[in-house]
Protein backbone atom coordinates (compact mmCIF):
# COMPACT_ATOMS: atom_id res chain seq x y z
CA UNK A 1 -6.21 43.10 45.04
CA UNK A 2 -4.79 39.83 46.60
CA UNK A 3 -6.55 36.92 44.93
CA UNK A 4 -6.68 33.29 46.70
CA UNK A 5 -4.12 30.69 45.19
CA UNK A 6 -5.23 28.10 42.76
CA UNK A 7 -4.14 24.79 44.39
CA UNK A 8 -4.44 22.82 41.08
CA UNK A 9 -6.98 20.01 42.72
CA UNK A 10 -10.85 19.08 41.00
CA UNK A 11 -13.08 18.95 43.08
CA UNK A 12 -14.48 15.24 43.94
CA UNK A 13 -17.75 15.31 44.65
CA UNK A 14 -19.57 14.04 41.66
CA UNK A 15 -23.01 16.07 42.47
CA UNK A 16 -20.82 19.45 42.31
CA UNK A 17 -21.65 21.41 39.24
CA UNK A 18 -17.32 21.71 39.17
CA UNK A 19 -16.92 17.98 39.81
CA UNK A 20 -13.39 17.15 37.82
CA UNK A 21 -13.25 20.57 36.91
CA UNK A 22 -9.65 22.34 37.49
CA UNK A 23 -8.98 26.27 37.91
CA UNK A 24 -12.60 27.28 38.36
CA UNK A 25 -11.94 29.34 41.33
CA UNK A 26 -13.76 27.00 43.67
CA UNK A 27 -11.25 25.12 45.64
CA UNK A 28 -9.24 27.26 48.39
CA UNK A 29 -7.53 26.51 51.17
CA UNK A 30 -8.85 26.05 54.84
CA UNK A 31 -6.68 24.85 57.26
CA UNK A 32 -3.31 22.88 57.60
CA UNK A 33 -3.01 19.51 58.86
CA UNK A 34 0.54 18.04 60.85
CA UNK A 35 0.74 14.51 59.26
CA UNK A 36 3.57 12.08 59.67
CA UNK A 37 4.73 12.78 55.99
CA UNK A 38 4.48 16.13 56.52
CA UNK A 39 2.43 19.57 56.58
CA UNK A 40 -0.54 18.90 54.82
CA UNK A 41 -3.08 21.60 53.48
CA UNK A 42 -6.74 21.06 53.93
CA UNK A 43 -8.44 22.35 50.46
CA UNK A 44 -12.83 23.08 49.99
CA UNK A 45 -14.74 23.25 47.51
CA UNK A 46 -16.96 26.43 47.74
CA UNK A 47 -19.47 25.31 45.60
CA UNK A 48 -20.53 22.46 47.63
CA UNK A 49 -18.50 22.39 50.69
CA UNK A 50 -16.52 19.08 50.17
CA UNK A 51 -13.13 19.17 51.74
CA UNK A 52 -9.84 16.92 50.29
CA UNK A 53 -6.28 17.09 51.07
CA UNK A 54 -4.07 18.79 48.53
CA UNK A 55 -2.50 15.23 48.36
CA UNK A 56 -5.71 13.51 47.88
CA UNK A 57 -5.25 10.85 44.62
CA UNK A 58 -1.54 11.19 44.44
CA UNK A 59 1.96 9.57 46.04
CA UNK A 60 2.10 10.73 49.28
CA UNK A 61 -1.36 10.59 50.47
CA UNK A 62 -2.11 8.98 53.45
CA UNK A 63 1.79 8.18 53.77
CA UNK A 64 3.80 7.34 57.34
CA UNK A 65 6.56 8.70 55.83
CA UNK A 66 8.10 11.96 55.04
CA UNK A 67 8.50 13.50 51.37
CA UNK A 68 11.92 13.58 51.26
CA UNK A 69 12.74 10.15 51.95
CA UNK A 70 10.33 8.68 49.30
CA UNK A 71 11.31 10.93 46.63
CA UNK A 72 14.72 10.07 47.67
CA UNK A 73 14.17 6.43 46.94
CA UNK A 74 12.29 6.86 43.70
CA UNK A 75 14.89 9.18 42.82
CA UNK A 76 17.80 6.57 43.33
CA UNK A 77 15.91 4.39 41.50
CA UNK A 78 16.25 6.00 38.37
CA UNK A 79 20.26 6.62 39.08
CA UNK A 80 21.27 2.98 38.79
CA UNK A 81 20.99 1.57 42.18
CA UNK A 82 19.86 -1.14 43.21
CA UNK A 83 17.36 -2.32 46.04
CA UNK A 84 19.96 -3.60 48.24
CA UNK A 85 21.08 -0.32 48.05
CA UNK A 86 18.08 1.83 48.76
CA UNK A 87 17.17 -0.37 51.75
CA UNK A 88 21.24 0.07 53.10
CA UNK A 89 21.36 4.36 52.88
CA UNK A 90 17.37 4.83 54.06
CA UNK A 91 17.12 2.05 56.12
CA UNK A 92 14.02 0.83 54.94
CA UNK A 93 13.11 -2.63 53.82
CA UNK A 94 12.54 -3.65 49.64
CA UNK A 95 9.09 -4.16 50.12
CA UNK A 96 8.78 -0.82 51.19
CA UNK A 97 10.42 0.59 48.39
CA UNK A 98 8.37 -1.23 46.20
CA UNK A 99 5.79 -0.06 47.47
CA UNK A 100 6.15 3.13 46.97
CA UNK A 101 6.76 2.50 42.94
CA UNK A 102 3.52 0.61 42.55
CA UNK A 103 2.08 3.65 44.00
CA UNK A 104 4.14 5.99 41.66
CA UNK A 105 4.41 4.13 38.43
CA UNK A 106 0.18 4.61 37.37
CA UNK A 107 1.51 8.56 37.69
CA UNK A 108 3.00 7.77 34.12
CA UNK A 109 -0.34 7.40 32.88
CA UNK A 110 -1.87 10.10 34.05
CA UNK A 111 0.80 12.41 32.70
CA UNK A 112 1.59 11.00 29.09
CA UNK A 113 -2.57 10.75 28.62
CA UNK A 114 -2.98 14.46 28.82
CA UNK A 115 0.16 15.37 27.66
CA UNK A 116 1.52 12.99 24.35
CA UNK A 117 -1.46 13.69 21.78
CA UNK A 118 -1.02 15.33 18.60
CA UNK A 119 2.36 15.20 18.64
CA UNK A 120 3.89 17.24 15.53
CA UNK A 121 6.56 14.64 14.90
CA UNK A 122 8.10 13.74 11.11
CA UNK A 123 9.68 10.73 12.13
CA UNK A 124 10.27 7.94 14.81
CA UNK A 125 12.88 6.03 15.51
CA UNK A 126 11.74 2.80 17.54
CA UNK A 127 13.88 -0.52 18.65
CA UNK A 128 13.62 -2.64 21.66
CA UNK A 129 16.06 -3.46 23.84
CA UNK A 130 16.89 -7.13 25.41
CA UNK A 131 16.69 -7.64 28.54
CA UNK A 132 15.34 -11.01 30.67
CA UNK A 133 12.72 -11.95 34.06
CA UNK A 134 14.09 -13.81 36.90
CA UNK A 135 16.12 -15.97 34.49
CA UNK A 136 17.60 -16.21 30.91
CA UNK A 137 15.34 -18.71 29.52
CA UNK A 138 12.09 -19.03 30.18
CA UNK A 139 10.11 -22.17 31.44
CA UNK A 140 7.16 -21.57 28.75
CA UNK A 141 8.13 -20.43 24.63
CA UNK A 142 6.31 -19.89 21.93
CA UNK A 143 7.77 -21.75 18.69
CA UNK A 144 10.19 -19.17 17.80
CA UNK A 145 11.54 -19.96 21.45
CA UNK A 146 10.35 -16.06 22.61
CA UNK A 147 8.70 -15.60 26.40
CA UNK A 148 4.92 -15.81 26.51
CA UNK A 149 3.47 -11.98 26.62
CA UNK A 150 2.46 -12.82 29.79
CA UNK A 151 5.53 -15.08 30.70
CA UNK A 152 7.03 -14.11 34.02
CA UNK A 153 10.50 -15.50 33.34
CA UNK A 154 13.02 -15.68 30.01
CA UNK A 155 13.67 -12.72 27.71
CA UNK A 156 11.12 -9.75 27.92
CA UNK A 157 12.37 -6.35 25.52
CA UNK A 158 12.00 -3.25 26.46
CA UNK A 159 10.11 -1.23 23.63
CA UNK A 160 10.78 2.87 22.88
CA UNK A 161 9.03 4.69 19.93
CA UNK A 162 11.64 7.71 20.03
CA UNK A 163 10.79 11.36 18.24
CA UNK A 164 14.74 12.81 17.51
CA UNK A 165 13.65 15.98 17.09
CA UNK A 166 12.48 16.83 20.47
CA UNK A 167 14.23 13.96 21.71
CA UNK A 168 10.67 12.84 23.04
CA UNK A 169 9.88 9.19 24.34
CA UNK A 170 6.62 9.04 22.50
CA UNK A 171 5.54 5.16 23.85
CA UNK A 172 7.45 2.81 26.09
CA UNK A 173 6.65 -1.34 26.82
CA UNK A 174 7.79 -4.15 28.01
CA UNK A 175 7.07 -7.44 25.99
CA UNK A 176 8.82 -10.30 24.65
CA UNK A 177 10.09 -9.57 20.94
CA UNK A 178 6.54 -10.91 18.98
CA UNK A 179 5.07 -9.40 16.39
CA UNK A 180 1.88 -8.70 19.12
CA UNK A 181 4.39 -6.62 21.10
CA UNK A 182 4.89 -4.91 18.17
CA UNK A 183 1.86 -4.31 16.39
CA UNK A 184 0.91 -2.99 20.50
CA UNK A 185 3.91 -0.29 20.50
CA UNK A 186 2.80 0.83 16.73
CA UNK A 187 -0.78 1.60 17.67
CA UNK A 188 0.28 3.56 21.00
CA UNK A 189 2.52 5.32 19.22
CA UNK A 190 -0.06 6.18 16.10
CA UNK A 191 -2.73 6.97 18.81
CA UNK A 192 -0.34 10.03 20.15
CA UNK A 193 1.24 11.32 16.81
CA UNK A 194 -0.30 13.96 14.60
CA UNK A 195 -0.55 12.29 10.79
CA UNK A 196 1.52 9.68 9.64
CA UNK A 197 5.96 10.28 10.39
CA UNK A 198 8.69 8.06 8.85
CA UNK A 199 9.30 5.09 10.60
CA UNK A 200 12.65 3.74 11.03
CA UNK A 201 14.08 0.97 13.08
CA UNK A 202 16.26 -1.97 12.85
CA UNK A 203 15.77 -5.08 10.60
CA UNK A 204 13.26 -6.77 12.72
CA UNK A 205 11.11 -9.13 10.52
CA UNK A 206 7.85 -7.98 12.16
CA UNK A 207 8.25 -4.31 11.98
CA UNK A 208 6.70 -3.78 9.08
CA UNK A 209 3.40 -5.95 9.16
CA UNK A 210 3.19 -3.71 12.84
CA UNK A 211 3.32 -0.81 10.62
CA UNK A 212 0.73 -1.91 8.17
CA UNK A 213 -1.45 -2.85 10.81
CA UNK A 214 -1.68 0.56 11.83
CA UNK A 215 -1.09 2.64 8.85
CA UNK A 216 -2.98 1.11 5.99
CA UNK A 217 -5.60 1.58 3.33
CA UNK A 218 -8.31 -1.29 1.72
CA UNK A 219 -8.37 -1.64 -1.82
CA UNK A 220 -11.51 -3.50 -2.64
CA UNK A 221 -10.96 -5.32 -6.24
CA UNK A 222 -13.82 -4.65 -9.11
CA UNK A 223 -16.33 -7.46 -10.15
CA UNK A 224 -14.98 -9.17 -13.45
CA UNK A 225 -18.28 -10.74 -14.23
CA UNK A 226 -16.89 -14.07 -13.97
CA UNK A 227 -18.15 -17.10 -11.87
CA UNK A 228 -16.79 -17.50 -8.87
CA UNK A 229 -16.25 -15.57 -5.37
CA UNK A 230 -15.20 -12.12 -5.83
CA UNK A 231 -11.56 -11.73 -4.48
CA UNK A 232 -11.57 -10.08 -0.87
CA UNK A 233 -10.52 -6.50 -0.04
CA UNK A 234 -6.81 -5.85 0.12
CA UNK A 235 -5.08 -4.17 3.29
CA UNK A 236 -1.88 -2.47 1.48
CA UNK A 237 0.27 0.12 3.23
CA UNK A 238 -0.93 3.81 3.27
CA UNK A 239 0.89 5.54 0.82
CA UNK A 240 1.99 8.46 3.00
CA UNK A 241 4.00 5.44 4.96
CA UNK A 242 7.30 5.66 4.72
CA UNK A 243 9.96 3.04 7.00
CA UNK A 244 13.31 2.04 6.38
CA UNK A 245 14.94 -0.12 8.72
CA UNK A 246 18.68 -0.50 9.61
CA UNK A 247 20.11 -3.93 9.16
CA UNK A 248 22.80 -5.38 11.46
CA UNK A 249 25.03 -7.98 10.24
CA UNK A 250 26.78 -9.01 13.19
CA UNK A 251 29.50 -12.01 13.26
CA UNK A 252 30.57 -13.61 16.70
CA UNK A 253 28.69 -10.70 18.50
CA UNK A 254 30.52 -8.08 16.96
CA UNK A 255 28.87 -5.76 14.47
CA UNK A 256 30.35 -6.15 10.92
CA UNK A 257 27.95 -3.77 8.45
CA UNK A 258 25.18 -1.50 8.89
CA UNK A 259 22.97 -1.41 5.60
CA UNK A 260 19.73 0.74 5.49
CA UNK A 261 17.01 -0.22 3.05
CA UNK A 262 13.78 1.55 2.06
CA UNK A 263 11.16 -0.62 2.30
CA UNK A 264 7.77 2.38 1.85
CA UNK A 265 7.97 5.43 0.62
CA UNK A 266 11.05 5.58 -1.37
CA UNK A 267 10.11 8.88 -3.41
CA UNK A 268 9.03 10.81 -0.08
CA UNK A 269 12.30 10.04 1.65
CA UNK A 270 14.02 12.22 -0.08
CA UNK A 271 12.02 15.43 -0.27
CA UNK A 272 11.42 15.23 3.66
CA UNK A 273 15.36 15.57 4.02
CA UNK A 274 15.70 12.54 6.41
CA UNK A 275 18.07 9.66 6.73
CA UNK A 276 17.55 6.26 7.90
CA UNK A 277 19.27 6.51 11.29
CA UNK A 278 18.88 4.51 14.53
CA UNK A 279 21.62 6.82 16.49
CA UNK A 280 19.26 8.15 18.89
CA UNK A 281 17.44 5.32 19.66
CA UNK A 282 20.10 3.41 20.17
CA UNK A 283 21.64 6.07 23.07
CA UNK A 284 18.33 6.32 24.83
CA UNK A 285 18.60 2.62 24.60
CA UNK A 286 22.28 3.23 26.40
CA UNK A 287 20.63 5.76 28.56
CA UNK A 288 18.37 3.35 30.45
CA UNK A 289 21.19 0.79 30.84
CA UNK A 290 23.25 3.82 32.76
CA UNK A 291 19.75 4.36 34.91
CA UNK A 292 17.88 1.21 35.66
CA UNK A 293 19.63 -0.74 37.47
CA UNK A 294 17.56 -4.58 36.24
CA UNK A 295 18.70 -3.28 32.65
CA UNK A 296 22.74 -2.90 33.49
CA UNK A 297 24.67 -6.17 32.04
CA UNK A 298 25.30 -8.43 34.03
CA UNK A 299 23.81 -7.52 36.87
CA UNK A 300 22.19 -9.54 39.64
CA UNK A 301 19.91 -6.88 39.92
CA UNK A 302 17.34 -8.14 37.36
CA UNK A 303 13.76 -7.95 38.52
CA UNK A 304 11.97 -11.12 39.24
CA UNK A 305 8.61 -9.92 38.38
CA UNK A 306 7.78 -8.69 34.56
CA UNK A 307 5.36 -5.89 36.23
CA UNK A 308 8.36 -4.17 38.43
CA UNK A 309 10.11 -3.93 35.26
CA UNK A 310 7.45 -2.44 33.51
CA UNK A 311 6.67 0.00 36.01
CA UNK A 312 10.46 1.32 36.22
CA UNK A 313 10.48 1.50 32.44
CA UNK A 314 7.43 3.45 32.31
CA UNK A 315 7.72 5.98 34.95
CA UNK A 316 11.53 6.32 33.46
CA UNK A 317 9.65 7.73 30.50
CA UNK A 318 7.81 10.39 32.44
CA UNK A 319 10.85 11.60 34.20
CA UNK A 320 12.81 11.47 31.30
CA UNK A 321 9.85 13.50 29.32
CA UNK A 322 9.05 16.26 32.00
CA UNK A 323 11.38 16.18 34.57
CA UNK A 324 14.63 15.45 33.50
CA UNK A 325 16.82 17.95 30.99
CA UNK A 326 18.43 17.00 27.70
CA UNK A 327 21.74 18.93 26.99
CA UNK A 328 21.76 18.83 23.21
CA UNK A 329 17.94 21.01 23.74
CA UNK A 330 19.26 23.58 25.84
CA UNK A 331 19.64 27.26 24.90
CA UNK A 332 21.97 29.57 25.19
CA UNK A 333 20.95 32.40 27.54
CA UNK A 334 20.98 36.11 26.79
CA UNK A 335 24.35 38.23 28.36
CA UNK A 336 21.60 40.30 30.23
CA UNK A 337 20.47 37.03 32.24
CA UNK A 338 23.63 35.77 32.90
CA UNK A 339 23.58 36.65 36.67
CA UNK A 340 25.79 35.10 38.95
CA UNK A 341 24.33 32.70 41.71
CA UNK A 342 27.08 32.43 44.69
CA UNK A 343 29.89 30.84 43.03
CA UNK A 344 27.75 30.08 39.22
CA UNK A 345 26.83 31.88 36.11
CA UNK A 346 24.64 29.95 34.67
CA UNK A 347 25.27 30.44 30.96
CA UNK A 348 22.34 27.96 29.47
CA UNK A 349 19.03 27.53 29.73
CA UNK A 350 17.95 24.29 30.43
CA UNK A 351 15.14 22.16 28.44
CA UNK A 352 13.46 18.93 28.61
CA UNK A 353 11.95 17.02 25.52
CA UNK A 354 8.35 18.08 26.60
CA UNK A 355 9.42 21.62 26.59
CA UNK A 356 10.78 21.38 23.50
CA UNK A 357 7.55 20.11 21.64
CA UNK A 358 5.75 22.61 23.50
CA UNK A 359 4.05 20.60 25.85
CA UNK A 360 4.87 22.08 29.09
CA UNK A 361 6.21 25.64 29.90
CA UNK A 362 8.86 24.86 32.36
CA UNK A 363 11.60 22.09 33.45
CA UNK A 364 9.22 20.07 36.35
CA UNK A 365 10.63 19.10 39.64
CA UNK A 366 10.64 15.65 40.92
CA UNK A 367 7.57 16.41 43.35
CA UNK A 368 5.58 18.24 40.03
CA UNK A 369 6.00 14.49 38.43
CA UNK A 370 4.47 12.78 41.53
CA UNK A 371 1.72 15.45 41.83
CA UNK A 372 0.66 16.46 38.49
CA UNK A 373 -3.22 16.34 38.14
CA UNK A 374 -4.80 16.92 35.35
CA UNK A 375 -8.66 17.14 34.16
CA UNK A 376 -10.70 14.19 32.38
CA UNK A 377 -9.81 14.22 28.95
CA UNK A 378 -13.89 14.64 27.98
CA UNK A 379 -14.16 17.42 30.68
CA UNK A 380 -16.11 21.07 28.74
CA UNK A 381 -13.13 22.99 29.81
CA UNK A 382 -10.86 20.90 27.34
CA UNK A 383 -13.25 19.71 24.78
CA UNK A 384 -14.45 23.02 24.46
């Protein structure tokens, strides 16, 4: 028996006893609408008759233009070119195309919140990269001569917490390099990791207060019966932590020495079989130079306004997560499935990072990432 196709959309309507609820057999299709963007399916909601676009809440609705042309865009975007660029091949103007970003960068959001919890991760690798707003220096410092957090000029980093294992970008920022910006990327990444991994990083001063901000245990001291205040509760690091950064000693821009140093967790290190390495890191840090185009050296490129940046850094993440595969994850395929495919045999299967932690059962196309819905986190069908 033929059974109607689950279009993947909650229905709105907050009086509906399905409101927010996803794959309840409610929603169906009705009829198909001719828009300028495209064909356009016309979904209801059974249950209380409500009708919504299978669009509704996501990129393209209510868009003059068609599919293809925005996801080209976006996708150019993320293959290092440049505005001036975009506007010359689609013949479109740069306030278009940023337009269309501000309406695809919250998508991040709504995929890494559903997605990036519990993560079964032993250790992270984070660093930030430099990179600057409008111009070099900014007009407003702090006293160590950093941008303001909320400085839109001078030298803003761009922040990855990095799993190696799955070769997962577990947070992403953009902030200048404080230890607020820090202590911020710590506590993302702790909110979206399952127990407490191995840090390691390079030898910034402030990564390890971050980490004990986040990861720490209070030690209240015992009365000794004399006069006086009794001393106040200690923080101290948890002693699961463990973090060993990677310290640089560079002369005349040129690096000289690597030396890695255990600062926590000295006698786990060893029986979790890990080394303090920033490799990784350090090529996903090379990765985003070769596909943002504010982030290549040198460029005049650079974006002029802190939240552009952040929103290409972000929705980077998501593509790179879901959407976009890793060739040291894929897997060999079986001689059986080796078909041919016109002039290819594929011989490899592909895999992204999410696939490989097991957070998604297939390798998403670029219209999945600007679609994806997902239910309320405190919905009964996923708190149980």
């Amino acid at each position: 028996m033929r059974t109607p196709k689950d279009w993947g959309q909650p229905c709105p309507n907050p009086a509906c006893v399905h409101s927010n609820r996803m794959k309840q057999g409610n929603v169906s299709a009705s009829a198909t609408d001719l828009t300028q963007s495209g064909k356009r399916r016309l979904l209801c909601c059974h249950t209380c008759e409500t009708q919504l676009s299978e669009t509704r809440e996501t990129v393209f609705f209510d868009l003059r233009t068609a599919e293809d042309k925005v996801m080209m865009a976006l996708k150019m975007l993320w293959v290092r070119v440049d505005l001036t660029g975009i506007c010359c091949v689609l013949g479109v103007t740069a306030e278009t195309v940023l337009a269309w970003l501000k309406r695809a960068a919250p998508q991040a959001d709504v995929i890494n919140r559903p997605l990036l919890r519990s993560l079964p991760v032993t250790q992270v690798q984070r660093d930030e990269r430099w990179n600057f707003i409008a111009r070099k220096h900014a007009g407003e410092t702090d006293a160590t001569g950093e941008s303001l957090p909320d400085g839109e000029d001078g030298r803003q980093g761009s922040w990855i917490s990095f799993a190696p294992e799955f070769r997962l970008m577990i947070a992403a920022m953009v902030g200048p390099r404080t230890l607020d910006t820090a202590t911020e990327v710590v506590a993302v990444t702790k909110a979206r990791v399952a127990g407490i991994p191995a840090f390691f990083s390079d030898g910034f001063t402030c990564s390890l207060a971050a980490l004990i901000a986040a990861f720490h245990v209070m030690t209240t001291c015992a009365r000794t019966g004399k006069r006086g205040r009794p001393r106040k509760p200690r923080c101290e690091p948890h002693p699961d932590l463990v973090y060993g950064p990677l310290v640089k000693q560079k002369h005349q821009g040129k690096l000289r020495t690597l030396s890695p140093r255990v600062v926590l967790g000295a006698e786990r290190l060893t029986p979790l079989g890990l080394t303090i390495s920033t490799a990784l890191i350090e090529r996903v840090n090379l990765t985003l130079r070769q596909a943002l185009a504010p982030l290549t050296r040198k460029t005049a490129s650079f974006c002029k306004d802190r939240e552009r940046l952040r929103q290409r850094v972000l929705f980077f993440q998501a593509f790179s997560n879901v959407a976009r595969p890793h060739m040291s994850l894929r897997q060999p395929l079986p001689l059986h499935e080796r078909t041919r495919h016109g002039a290819m045999r594929p011989r490899w299967r592909e895999c992204t990072p999410a696939l490989a932690a097991g957070l998604t059962d297939h390798v998403w196309t670029f219209r999945e990432l600007l679609t994806a819905t997902f239910e309320p986190l405190d919905s009964p069908s996923i708190s149980g």
